[in-house]
C-alpha atoms as a PDB file:
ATOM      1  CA  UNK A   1      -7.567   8.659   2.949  1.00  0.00           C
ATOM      2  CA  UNK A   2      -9.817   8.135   6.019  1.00  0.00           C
ATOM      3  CA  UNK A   3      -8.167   5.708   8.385  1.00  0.00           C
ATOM      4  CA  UNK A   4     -11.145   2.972   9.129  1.00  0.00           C
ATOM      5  CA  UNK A   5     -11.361   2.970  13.172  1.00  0.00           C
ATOM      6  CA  UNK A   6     -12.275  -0.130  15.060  1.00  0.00           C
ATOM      7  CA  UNK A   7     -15.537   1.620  15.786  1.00  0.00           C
ATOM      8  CA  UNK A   8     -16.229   2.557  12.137  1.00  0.00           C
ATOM      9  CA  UNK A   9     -15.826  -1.354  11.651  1.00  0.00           C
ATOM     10  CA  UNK A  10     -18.338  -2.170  14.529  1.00  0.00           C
ATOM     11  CA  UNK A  11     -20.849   0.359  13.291  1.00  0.00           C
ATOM     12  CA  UNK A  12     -20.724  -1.258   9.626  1.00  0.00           C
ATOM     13  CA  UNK A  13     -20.899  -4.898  10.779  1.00  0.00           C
ATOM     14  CA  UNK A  14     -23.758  -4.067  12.652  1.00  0.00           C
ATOM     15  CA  UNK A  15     -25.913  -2.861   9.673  1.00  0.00           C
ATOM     16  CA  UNK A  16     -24.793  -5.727   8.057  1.00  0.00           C
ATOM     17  CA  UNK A  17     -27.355  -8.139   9.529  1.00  0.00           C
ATOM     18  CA  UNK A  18     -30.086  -5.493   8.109  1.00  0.00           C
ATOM     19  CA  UNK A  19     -29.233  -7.512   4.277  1.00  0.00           C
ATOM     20  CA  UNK A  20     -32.275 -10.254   4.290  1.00  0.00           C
ATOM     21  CA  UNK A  21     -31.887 -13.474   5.413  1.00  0.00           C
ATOM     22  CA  UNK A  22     -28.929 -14.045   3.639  1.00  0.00           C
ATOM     23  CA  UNK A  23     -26.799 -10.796   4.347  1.00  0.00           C
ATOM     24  CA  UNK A  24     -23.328 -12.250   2.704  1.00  0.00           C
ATOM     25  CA  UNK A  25     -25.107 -13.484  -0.859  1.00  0.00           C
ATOM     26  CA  UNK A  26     -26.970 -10.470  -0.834  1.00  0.00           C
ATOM     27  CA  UNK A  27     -23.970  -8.628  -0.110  1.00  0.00           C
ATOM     28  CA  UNK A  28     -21.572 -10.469  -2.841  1.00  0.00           C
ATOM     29  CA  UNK A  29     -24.474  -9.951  -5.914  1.00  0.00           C
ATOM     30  CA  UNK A  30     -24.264  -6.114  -4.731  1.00  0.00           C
ATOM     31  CA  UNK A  31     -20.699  -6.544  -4.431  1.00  0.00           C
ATOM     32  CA  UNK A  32     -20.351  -7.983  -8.037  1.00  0.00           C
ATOM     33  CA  UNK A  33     -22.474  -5.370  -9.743  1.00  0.00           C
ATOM     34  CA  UNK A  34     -19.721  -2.566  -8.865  1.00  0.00           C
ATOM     35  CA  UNK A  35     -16.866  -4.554  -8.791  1.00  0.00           C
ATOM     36  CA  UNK A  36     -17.081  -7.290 -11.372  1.00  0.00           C
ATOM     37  CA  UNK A  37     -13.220  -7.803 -12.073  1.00  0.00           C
ATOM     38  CA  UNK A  38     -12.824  -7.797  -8.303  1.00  0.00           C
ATOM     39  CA  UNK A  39     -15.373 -10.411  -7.617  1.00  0.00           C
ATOM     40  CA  UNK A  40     -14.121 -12.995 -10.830  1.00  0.00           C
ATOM     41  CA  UNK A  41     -10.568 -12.068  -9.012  1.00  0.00           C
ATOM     42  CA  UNK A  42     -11.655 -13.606  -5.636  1.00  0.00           C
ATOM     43  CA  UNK A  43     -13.285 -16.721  -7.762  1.00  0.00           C
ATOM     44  CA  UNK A  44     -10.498 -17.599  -9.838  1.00  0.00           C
ATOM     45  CA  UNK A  45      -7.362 -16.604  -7.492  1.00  0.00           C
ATOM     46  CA  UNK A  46      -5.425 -20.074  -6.954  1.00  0.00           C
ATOM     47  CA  UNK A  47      -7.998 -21.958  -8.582  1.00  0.00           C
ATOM     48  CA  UNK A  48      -6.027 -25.426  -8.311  1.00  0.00           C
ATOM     49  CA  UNK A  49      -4.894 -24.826  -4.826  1.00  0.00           C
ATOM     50  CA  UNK A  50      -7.833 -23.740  -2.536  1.00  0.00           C
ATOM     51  CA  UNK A  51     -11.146 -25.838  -1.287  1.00  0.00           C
ATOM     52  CA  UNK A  52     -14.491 -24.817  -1.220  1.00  0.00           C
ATOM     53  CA  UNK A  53     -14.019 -24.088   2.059  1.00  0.00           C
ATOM     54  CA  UNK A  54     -11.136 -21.874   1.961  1.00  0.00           C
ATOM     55  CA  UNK A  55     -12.658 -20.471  -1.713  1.00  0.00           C
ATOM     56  CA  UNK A  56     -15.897 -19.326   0.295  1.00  0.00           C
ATOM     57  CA  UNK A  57     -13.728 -17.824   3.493  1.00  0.00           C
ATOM     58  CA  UNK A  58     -11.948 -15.680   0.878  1.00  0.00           C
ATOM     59  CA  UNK A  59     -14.657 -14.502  -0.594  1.00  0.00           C
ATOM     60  CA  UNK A  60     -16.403 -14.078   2.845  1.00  0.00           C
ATOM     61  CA  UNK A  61     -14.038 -12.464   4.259  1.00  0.00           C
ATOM     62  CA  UNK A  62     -13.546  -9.631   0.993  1.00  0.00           C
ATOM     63  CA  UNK A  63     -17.493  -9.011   0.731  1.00  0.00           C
ATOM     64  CA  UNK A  64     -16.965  -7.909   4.742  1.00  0.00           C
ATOM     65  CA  UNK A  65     -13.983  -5.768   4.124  1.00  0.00           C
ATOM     66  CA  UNK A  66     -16.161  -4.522   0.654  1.00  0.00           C
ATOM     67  CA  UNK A  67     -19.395  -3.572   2.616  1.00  0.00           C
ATOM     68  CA  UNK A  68     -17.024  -1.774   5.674  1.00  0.00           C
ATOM     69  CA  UNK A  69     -15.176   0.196   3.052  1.00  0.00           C
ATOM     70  CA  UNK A  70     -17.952   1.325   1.229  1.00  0.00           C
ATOM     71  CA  UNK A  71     -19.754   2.199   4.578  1.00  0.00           C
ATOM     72  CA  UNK A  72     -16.927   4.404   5.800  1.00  0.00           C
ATOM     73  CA  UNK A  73     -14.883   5.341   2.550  1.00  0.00           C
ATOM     74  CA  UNK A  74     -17.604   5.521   0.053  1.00  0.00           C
ATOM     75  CA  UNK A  75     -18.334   3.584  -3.105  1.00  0.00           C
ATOM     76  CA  UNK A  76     -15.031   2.872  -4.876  1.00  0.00           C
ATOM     77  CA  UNK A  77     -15.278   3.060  -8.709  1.00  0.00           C
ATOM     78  CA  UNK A  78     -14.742  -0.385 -10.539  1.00  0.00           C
ATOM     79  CA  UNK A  79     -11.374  -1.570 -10.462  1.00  0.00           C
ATOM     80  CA  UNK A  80     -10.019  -3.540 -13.609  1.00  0.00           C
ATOM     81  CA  UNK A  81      -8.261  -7.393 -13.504  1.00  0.00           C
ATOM     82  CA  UNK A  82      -5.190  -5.475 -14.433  1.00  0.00           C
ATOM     83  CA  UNK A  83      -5.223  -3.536 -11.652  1.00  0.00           C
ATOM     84  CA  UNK A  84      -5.337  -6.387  -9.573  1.00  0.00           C
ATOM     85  CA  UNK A  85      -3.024  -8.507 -10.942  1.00  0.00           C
ATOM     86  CA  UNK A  86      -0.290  -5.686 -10.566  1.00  0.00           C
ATOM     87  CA  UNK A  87      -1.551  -5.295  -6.537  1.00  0.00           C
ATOM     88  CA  UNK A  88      -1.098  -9.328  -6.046  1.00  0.00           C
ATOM     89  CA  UNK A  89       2.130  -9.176  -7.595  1.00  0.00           C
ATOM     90  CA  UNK A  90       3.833  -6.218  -5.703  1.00  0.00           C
ATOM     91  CA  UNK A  91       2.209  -7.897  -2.299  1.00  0.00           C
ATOM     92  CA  UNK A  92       3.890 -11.251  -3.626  1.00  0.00           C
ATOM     93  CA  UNK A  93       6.988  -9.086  -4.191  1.00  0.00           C
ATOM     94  CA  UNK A  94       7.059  -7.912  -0.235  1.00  0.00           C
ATOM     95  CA  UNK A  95       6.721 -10.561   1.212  1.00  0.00           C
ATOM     96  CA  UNK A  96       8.522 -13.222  -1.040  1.00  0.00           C
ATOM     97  CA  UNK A  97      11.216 -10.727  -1.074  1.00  0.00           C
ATOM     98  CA  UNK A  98      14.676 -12.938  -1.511  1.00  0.00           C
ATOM     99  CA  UNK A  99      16.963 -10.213   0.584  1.00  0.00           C
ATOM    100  CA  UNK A 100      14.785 -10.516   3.711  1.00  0.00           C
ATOM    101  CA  UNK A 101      16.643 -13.530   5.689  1.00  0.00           C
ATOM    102  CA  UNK A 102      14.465 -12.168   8.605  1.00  0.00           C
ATOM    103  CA  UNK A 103      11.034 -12.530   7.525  1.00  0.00           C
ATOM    104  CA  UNK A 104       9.216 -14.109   9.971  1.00  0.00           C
ATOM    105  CA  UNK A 105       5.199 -15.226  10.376  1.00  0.00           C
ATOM    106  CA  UNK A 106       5.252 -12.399  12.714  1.00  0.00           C
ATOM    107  CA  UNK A 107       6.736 -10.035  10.066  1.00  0.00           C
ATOM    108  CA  UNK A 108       4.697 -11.540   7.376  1.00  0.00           C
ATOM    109  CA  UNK A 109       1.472 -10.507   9.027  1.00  0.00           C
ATOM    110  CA  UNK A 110       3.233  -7.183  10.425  1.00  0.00           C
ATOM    111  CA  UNK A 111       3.318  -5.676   6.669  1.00  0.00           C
ATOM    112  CA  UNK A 112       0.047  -7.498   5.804  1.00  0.00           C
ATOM    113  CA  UNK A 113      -1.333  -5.134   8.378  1.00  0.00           C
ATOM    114  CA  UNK A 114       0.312  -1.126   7.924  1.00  0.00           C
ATOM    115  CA  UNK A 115       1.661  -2.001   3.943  1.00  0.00           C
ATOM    116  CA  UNK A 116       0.134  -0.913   0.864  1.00  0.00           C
ATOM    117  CA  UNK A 117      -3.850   0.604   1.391  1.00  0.00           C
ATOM    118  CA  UNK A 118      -2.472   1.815   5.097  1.00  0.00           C
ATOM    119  CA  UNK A 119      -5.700   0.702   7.140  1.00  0.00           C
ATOM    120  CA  UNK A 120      -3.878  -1.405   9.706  1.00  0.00           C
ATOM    121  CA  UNK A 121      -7.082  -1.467  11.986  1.00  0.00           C
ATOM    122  CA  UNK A 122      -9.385  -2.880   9.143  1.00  0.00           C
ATOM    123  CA  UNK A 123      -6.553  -5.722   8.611  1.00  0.00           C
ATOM    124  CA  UNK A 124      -6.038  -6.703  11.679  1.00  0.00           C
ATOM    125  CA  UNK A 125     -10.163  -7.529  11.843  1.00  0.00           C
ATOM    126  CA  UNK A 126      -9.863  -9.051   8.500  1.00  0.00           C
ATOM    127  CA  UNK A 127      -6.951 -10.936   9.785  1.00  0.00           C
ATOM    128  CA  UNK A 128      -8.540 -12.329  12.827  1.00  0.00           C
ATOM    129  CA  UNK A 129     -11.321 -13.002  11.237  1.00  0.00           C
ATOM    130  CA  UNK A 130      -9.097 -15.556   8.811  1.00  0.00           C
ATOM    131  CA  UNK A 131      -7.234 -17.154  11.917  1.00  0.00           C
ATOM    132  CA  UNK A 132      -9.994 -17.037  15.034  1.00  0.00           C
ATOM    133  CA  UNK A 133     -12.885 -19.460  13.193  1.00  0.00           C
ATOM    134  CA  UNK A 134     -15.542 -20.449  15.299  1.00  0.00           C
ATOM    135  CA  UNK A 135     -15.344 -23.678  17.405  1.00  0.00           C
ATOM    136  CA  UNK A 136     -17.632 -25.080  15.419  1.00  0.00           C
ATOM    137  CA  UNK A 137     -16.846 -23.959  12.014  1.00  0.00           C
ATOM    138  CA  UNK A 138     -17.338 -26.910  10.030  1.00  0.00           C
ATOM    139  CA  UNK A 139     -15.358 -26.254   6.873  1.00  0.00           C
ATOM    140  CA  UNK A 140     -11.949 -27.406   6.031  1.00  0.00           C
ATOM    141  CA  UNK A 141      -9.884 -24.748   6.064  1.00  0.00           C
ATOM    142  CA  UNK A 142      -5.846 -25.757   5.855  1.00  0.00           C
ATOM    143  CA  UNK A 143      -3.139 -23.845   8.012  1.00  0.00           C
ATOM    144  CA  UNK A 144      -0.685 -23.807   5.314  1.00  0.00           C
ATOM    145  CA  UNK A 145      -3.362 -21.984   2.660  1.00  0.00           C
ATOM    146  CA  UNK A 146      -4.419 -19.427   5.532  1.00  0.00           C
ATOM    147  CA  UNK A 147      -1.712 -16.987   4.307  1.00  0.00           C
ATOM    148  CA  UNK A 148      -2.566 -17.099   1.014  1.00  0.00           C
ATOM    149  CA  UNK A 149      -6.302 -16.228   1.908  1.00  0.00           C
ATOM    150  CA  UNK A 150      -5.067 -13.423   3.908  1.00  0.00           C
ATOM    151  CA  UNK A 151      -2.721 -12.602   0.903  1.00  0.00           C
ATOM    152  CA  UNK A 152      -5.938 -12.176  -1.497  1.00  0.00           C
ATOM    153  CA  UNK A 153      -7.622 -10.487   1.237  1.00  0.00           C
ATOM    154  CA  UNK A 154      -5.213  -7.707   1.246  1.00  0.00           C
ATOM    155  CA  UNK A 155      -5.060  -7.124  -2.517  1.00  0.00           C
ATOM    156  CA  UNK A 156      -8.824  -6.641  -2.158  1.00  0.00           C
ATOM    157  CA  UNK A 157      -8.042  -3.876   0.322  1.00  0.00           C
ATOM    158  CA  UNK A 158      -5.356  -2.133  -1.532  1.00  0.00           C
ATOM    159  CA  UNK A 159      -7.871  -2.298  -4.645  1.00  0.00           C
ATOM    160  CA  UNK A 160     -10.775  -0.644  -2.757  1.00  0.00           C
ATOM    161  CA  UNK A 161      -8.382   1.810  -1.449  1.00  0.00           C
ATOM    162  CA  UNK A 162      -5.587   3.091  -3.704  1.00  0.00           C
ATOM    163  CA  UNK A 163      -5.953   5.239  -6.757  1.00  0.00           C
ATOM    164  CA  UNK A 164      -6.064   3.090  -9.963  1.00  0.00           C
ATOM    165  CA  UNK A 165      -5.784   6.244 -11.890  1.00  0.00           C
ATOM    166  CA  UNK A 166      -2.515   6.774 -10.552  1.00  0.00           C
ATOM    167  CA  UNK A 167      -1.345   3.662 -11.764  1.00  0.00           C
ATOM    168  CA  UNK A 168       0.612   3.593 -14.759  1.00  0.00           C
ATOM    169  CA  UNK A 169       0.743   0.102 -16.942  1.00  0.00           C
ATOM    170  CA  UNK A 170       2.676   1.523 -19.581  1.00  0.00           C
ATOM    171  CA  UNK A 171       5.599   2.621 -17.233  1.00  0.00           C
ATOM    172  CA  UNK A 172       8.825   1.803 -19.155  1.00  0.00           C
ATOM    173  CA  UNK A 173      10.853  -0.556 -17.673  1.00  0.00           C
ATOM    174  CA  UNK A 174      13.905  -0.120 -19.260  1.00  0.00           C
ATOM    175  CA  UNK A 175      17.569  -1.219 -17.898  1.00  0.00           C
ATOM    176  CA  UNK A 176      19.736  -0.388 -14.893  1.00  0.00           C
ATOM    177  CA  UNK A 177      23.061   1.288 -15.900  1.00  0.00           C
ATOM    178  CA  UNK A 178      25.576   2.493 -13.484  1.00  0.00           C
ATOM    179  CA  UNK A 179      26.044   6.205 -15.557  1.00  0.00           C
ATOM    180  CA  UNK A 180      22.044   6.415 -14.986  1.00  0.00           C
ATOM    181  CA  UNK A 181      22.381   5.663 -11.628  1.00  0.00           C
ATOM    182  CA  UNK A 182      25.359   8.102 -10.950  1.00  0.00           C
ATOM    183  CA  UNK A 183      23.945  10.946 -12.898  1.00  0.00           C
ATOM    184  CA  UNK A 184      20.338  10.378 -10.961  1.00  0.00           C
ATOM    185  CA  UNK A 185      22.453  10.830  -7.602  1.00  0.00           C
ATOM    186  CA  UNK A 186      24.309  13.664  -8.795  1.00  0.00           C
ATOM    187  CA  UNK A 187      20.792  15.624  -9.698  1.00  0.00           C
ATOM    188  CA  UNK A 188      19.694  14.336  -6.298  1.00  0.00           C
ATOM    189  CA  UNK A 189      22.849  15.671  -4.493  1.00  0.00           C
ATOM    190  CA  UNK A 190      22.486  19.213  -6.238  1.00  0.00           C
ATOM    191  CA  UNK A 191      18.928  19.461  -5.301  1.00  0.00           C
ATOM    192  CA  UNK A 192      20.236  19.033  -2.257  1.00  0.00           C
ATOM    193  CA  UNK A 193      22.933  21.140  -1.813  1.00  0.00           C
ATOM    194  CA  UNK A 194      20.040  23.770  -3.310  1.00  0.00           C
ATOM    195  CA  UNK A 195      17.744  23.144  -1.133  1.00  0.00           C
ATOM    196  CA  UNK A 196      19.449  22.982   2.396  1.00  0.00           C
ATOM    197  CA  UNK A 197      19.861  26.607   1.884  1.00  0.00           C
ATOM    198  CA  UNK A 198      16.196  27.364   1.527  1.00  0.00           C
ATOM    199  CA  UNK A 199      13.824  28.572   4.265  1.00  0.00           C
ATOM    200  CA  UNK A 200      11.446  25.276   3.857  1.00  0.00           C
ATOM    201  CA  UNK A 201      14.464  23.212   4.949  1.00  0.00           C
ATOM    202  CA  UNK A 202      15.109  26.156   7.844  1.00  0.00           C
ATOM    203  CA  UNK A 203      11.329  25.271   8.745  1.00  0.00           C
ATOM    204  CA  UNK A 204      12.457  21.408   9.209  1.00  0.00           C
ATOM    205  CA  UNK A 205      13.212  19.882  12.838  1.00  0.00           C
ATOM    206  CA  UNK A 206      15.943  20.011  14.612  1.00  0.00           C
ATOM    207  CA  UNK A 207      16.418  16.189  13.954  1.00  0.00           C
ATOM    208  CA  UNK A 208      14.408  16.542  10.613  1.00  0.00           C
ATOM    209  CA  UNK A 209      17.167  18.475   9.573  1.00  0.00           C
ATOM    210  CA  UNK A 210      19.759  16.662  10.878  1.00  0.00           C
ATOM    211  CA  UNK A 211      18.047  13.154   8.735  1.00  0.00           C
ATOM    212  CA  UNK A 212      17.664  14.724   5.744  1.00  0.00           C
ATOM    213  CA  UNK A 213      20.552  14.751   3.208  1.00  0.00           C
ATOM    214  CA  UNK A 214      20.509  10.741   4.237  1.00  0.00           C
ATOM    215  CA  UNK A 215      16.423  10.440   3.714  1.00  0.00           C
ATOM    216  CA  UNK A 216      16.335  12.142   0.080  1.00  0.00           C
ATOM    217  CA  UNK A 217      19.753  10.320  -0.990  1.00  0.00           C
ATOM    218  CA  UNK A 218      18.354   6.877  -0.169  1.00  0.00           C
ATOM    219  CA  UNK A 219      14.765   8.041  -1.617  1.00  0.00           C
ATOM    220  CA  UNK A 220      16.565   8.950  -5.015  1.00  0.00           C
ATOM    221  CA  UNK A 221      18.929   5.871  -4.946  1.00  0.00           C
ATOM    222  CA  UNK A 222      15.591   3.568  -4.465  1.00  0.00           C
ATOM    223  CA  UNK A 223      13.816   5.715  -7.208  1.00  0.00           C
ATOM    224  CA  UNK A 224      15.904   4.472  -9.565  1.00  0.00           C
ATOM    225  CA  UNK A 225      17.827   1.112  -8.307  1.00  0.00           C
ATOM    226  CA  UNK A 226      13.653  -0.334  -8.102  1.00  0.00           C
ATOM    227  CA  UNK A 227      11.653   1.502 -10.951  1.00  0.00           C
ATOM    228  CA  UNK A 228      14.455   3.105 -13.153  1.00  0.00           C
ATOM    229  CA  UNK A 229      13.097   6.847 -12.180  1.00  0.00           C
ATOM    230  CA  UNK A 230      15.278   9.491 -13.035  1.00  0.00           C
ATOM    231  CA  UNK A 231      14.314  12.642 -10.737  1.00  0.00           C
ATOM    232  CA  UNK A 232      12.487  13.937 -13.978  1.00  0.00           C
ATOM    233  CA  UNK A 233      10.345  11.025 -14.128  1.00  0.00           C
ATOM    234  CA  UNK A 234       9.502  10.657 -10.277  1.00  0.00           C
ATOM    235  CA  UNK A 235       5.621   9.748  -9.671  1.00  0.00           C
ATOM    236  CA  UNK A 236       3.488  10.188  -6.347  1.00  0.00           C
ATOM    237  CA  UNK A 237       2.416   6.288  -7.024  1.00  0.00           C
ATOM    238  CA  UNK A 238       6.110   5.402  -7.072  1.00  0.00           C
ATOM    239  CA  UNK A 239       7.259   8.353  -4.714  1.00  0.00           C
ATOM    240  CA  UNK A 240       4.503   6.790  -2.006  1.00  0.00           C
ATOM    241  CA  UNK A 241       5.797   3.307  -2.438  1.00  0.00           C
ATOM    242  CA  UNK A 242       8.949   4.190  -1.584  1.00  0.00           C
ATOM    243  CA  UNK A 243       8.644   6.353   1.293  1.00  0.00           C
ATOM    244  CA  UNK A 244       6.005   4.150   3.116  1.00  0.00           C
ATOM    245  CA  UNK A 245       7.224   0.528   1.805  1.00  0.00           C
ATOM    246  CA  UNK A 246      10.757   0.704   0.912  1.00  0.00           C
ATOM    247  CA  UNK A 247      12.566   2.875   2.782  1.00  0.00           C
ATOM    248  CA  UNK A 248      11.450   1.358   6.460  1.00  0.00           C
ATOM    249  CA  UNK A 249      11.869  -2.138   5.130  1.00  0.00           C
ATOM    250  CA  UNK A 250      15.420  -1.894   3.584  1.00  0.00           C
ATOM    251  CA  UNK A 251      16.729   1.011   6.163  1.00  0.00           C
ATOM    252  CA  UNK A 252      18.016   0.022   9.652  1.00  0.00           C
ATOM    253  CA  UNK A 253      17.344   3.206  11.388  1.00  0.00           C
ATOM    254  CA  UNK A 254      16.161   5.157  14.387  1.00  0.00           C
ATOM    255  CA  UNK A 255      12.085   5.185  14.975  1.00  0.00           C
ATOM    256  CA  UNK A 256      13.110   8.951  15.025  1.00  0.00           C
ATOM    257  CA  UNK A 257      14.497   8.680  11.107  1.00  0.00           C
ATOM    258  CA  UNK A 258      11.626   6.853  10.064  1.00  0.00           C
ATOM    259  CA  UNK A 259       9.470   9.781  11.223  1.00  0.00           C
ATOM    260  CA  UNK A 260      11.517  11.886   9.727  1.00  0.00           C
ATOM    261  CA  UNK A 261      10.921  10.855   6.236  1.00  0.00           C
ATOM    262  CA  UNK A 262       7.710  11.789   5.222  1.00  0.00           C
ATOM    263  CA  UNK A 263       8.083  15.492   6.339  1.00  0.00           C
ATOM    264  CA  UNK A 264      11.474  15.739   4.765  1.00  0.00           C
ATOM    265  CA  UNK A 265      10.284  14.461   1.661  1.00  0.00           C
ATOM    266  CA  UNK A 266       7.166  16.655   1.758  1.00  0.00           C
ATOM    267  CA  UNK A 267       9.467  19.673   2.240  1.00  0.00           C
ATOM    268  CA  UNK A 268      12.300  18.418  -0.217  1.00  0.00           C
ATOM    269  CA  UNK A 269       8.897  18.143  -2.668  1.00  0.00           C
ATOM    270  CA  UNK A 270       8.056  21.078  -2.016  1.00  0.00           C
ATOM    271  CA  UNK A 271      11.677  23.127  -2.686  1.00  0.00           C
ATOM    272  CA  UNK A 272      11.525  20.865  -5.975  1.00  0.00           C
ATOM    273  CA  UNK A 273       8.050  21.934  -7.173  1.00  0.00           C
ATOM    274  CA  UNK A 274       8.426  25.682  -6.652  1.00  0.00           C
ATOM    275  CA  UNK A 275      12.577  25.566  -8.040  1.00  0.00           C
ATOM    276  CA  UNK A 276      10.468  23.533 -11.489  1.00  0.00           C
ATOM    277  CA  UNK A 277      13.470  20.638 -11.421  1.00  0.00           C
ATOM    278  CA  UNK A 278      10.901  17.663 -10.341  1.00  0.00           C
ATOM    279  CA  UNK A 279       7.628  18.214 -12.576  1.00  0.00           C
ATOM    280  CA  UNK A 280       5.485  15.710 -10.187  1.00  0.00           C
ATOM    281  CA  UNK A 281       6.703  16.989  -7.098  1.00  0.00           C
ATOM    282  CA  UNK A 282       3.557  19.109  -6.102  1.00  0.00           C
ATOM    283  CA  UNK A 283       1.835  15.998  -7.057  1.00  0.00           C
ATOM    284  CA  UNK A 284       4.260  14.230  -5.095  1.00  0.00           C
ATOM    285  CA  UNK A 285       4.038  16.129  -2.221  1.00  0.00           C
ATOM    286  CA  UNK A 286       0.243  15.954  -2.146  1.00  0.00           C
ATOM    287  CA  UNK A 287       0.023  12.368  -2.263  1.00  0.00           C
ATOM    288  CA  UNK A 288       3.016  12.046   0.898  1.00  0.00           C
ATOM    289  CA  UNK A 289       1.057  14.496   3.107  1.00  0.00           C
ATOM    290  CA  UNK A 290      -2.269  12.621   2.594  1.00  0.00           C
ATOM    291  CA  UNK A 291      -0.237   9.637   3.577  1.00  0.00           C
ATOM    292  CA  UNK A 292       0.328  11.037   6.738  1.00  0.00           C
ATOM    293  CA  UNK A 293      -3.152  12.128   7.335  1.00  0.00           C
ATOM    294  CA  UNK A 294      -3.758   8.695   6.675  1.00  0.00           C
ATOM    295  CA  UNK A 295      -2.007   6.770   9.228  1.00  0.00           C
END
């Protein structure tokens, strides 16, 4: 995934203005004939809470992150209400998270920026864009609904960007058990034990190596304590969640551990894929290193 640069954004905004005399309606009616479910998402989303006002900043503010994306990433195929729905709910999730006595406004808009889609620089715009109105602006746009403009505006993103073809609706929920739990660590731990002995863990860094045994024992404990995943069943959607959401938010590590994980799990994929005991894990491992690429 390309990571959008703050010159790739002033590049796209520029052409912008070359949309008639109405760039933004032009832009939305273009908008809506590829995305259709995207574009009844931005109209209906809190329908009995937002203005006018803050109604037509939301959907001002997606049809700029829509034209910038397509500009830099390329047209995204359609994406369906479903799809959406899920993203809104797993953003509500992060940041309504009842664990998290530290969330802050700060924090809020911290994860708003590098979570989910990973295009921090593209956020941060979009962000600014929500907060820093024109003097003038004469809409009505209240504080206290900003964040949940901002909160649309970042589904919209994640949309646009993330694979809906890796996401799975039908995933079986299931329900937690301690054996499952204990027998998922104990495949984890013997994995481990295997693959510490390998050459691709040899090829690790020094402090790489030194992370690891902790990195792929939390990544298989949060495998299954937050989707039920038995090392079988491990997916790159839920694999990526994980290792870019999860882990950093519920670890209190070193910056040095948190760099860590992505190789190690790469690597740990890797051993997995080529020893047949993970049956995603190339897939797995494909998706984390594109990650990476993409941050």
């Amino acid at each position: 995934m390309k990571l959008i640069s703050e010159s790739d954004i002033d590049t796209a905004v520029e052409r912008m203005g070359s949309f008639g005399t109405d760039p933004l309606g032009d832009l939305f009616l273009r908008m809506r004939e590829e995305q259709a479910d995207l574009c009844r998402y931005l109209l209906e989303a809190d329908a009995d809470e937002f203005n006018e006002d803050e109604r037509d900043l939301l959907v001002t503010i997606s049809v700029v992150a829509w034209f910038i994306m397509n500009e830099i990433m390329g047209q995204a195929p359609p994406k369906s209400g479903e799809f959406l729905d899920y993203l809104l709910e797993r953003n509500l999730d992060r940041f309504e998270d009842p664990d998290d006595e530290d969330q802050t406004a700060d924090s809020f808009f911290d994860e708003l920026i590098t979570g989910g889609a990973g295009q921090p620089i593209l956020m941060d715009f979009l962000i600014r864009l929500a907060l820093n109105r024109p003097g003038d602006y004469p809409g009505v746009i209240r504080d206290d609904h900003v964040p949940s403009i901002v909160m649309h505006v970042k589904t919209v993103v994640d949309a646009l960007a993330l694979d809906e073809g890796e996401w799975e609706p039908e995933e079986a929920v299931g329900e937690y058990s301690d054996e499952a739990m204990v027998e998922a660590q104990g495949v984890v731990s013997k994995m481990y034990d295997e693959f510490e002995k390998s050459g691709i863990f040899e090829a690790l860094g020094e402090g790489e190596r030194r992370d690891a045994r902790t990195i792929i024992t939390a990544f298989g404990e949060f495998m299954y304590n937050y989707f039920l995943l038995m090392p079988a069943d491990w997916t790159a959607r839920r694999a990526a969640e994980v290792c870019v959401e999860i882990m950093p938010r519920k670890m209190r590590e070193s910056r040095e551990f948190y760099a860590a994980i992505r190789p190690v799990l790469i690597s740990f994929m890797k051993f997995a894929s080529q020893k047949g005991k993970v049956p995603r894990a190339a897939r797995i491992a494909e998706r984390l290193a594109g990650l990476i690429e993409g941050h």
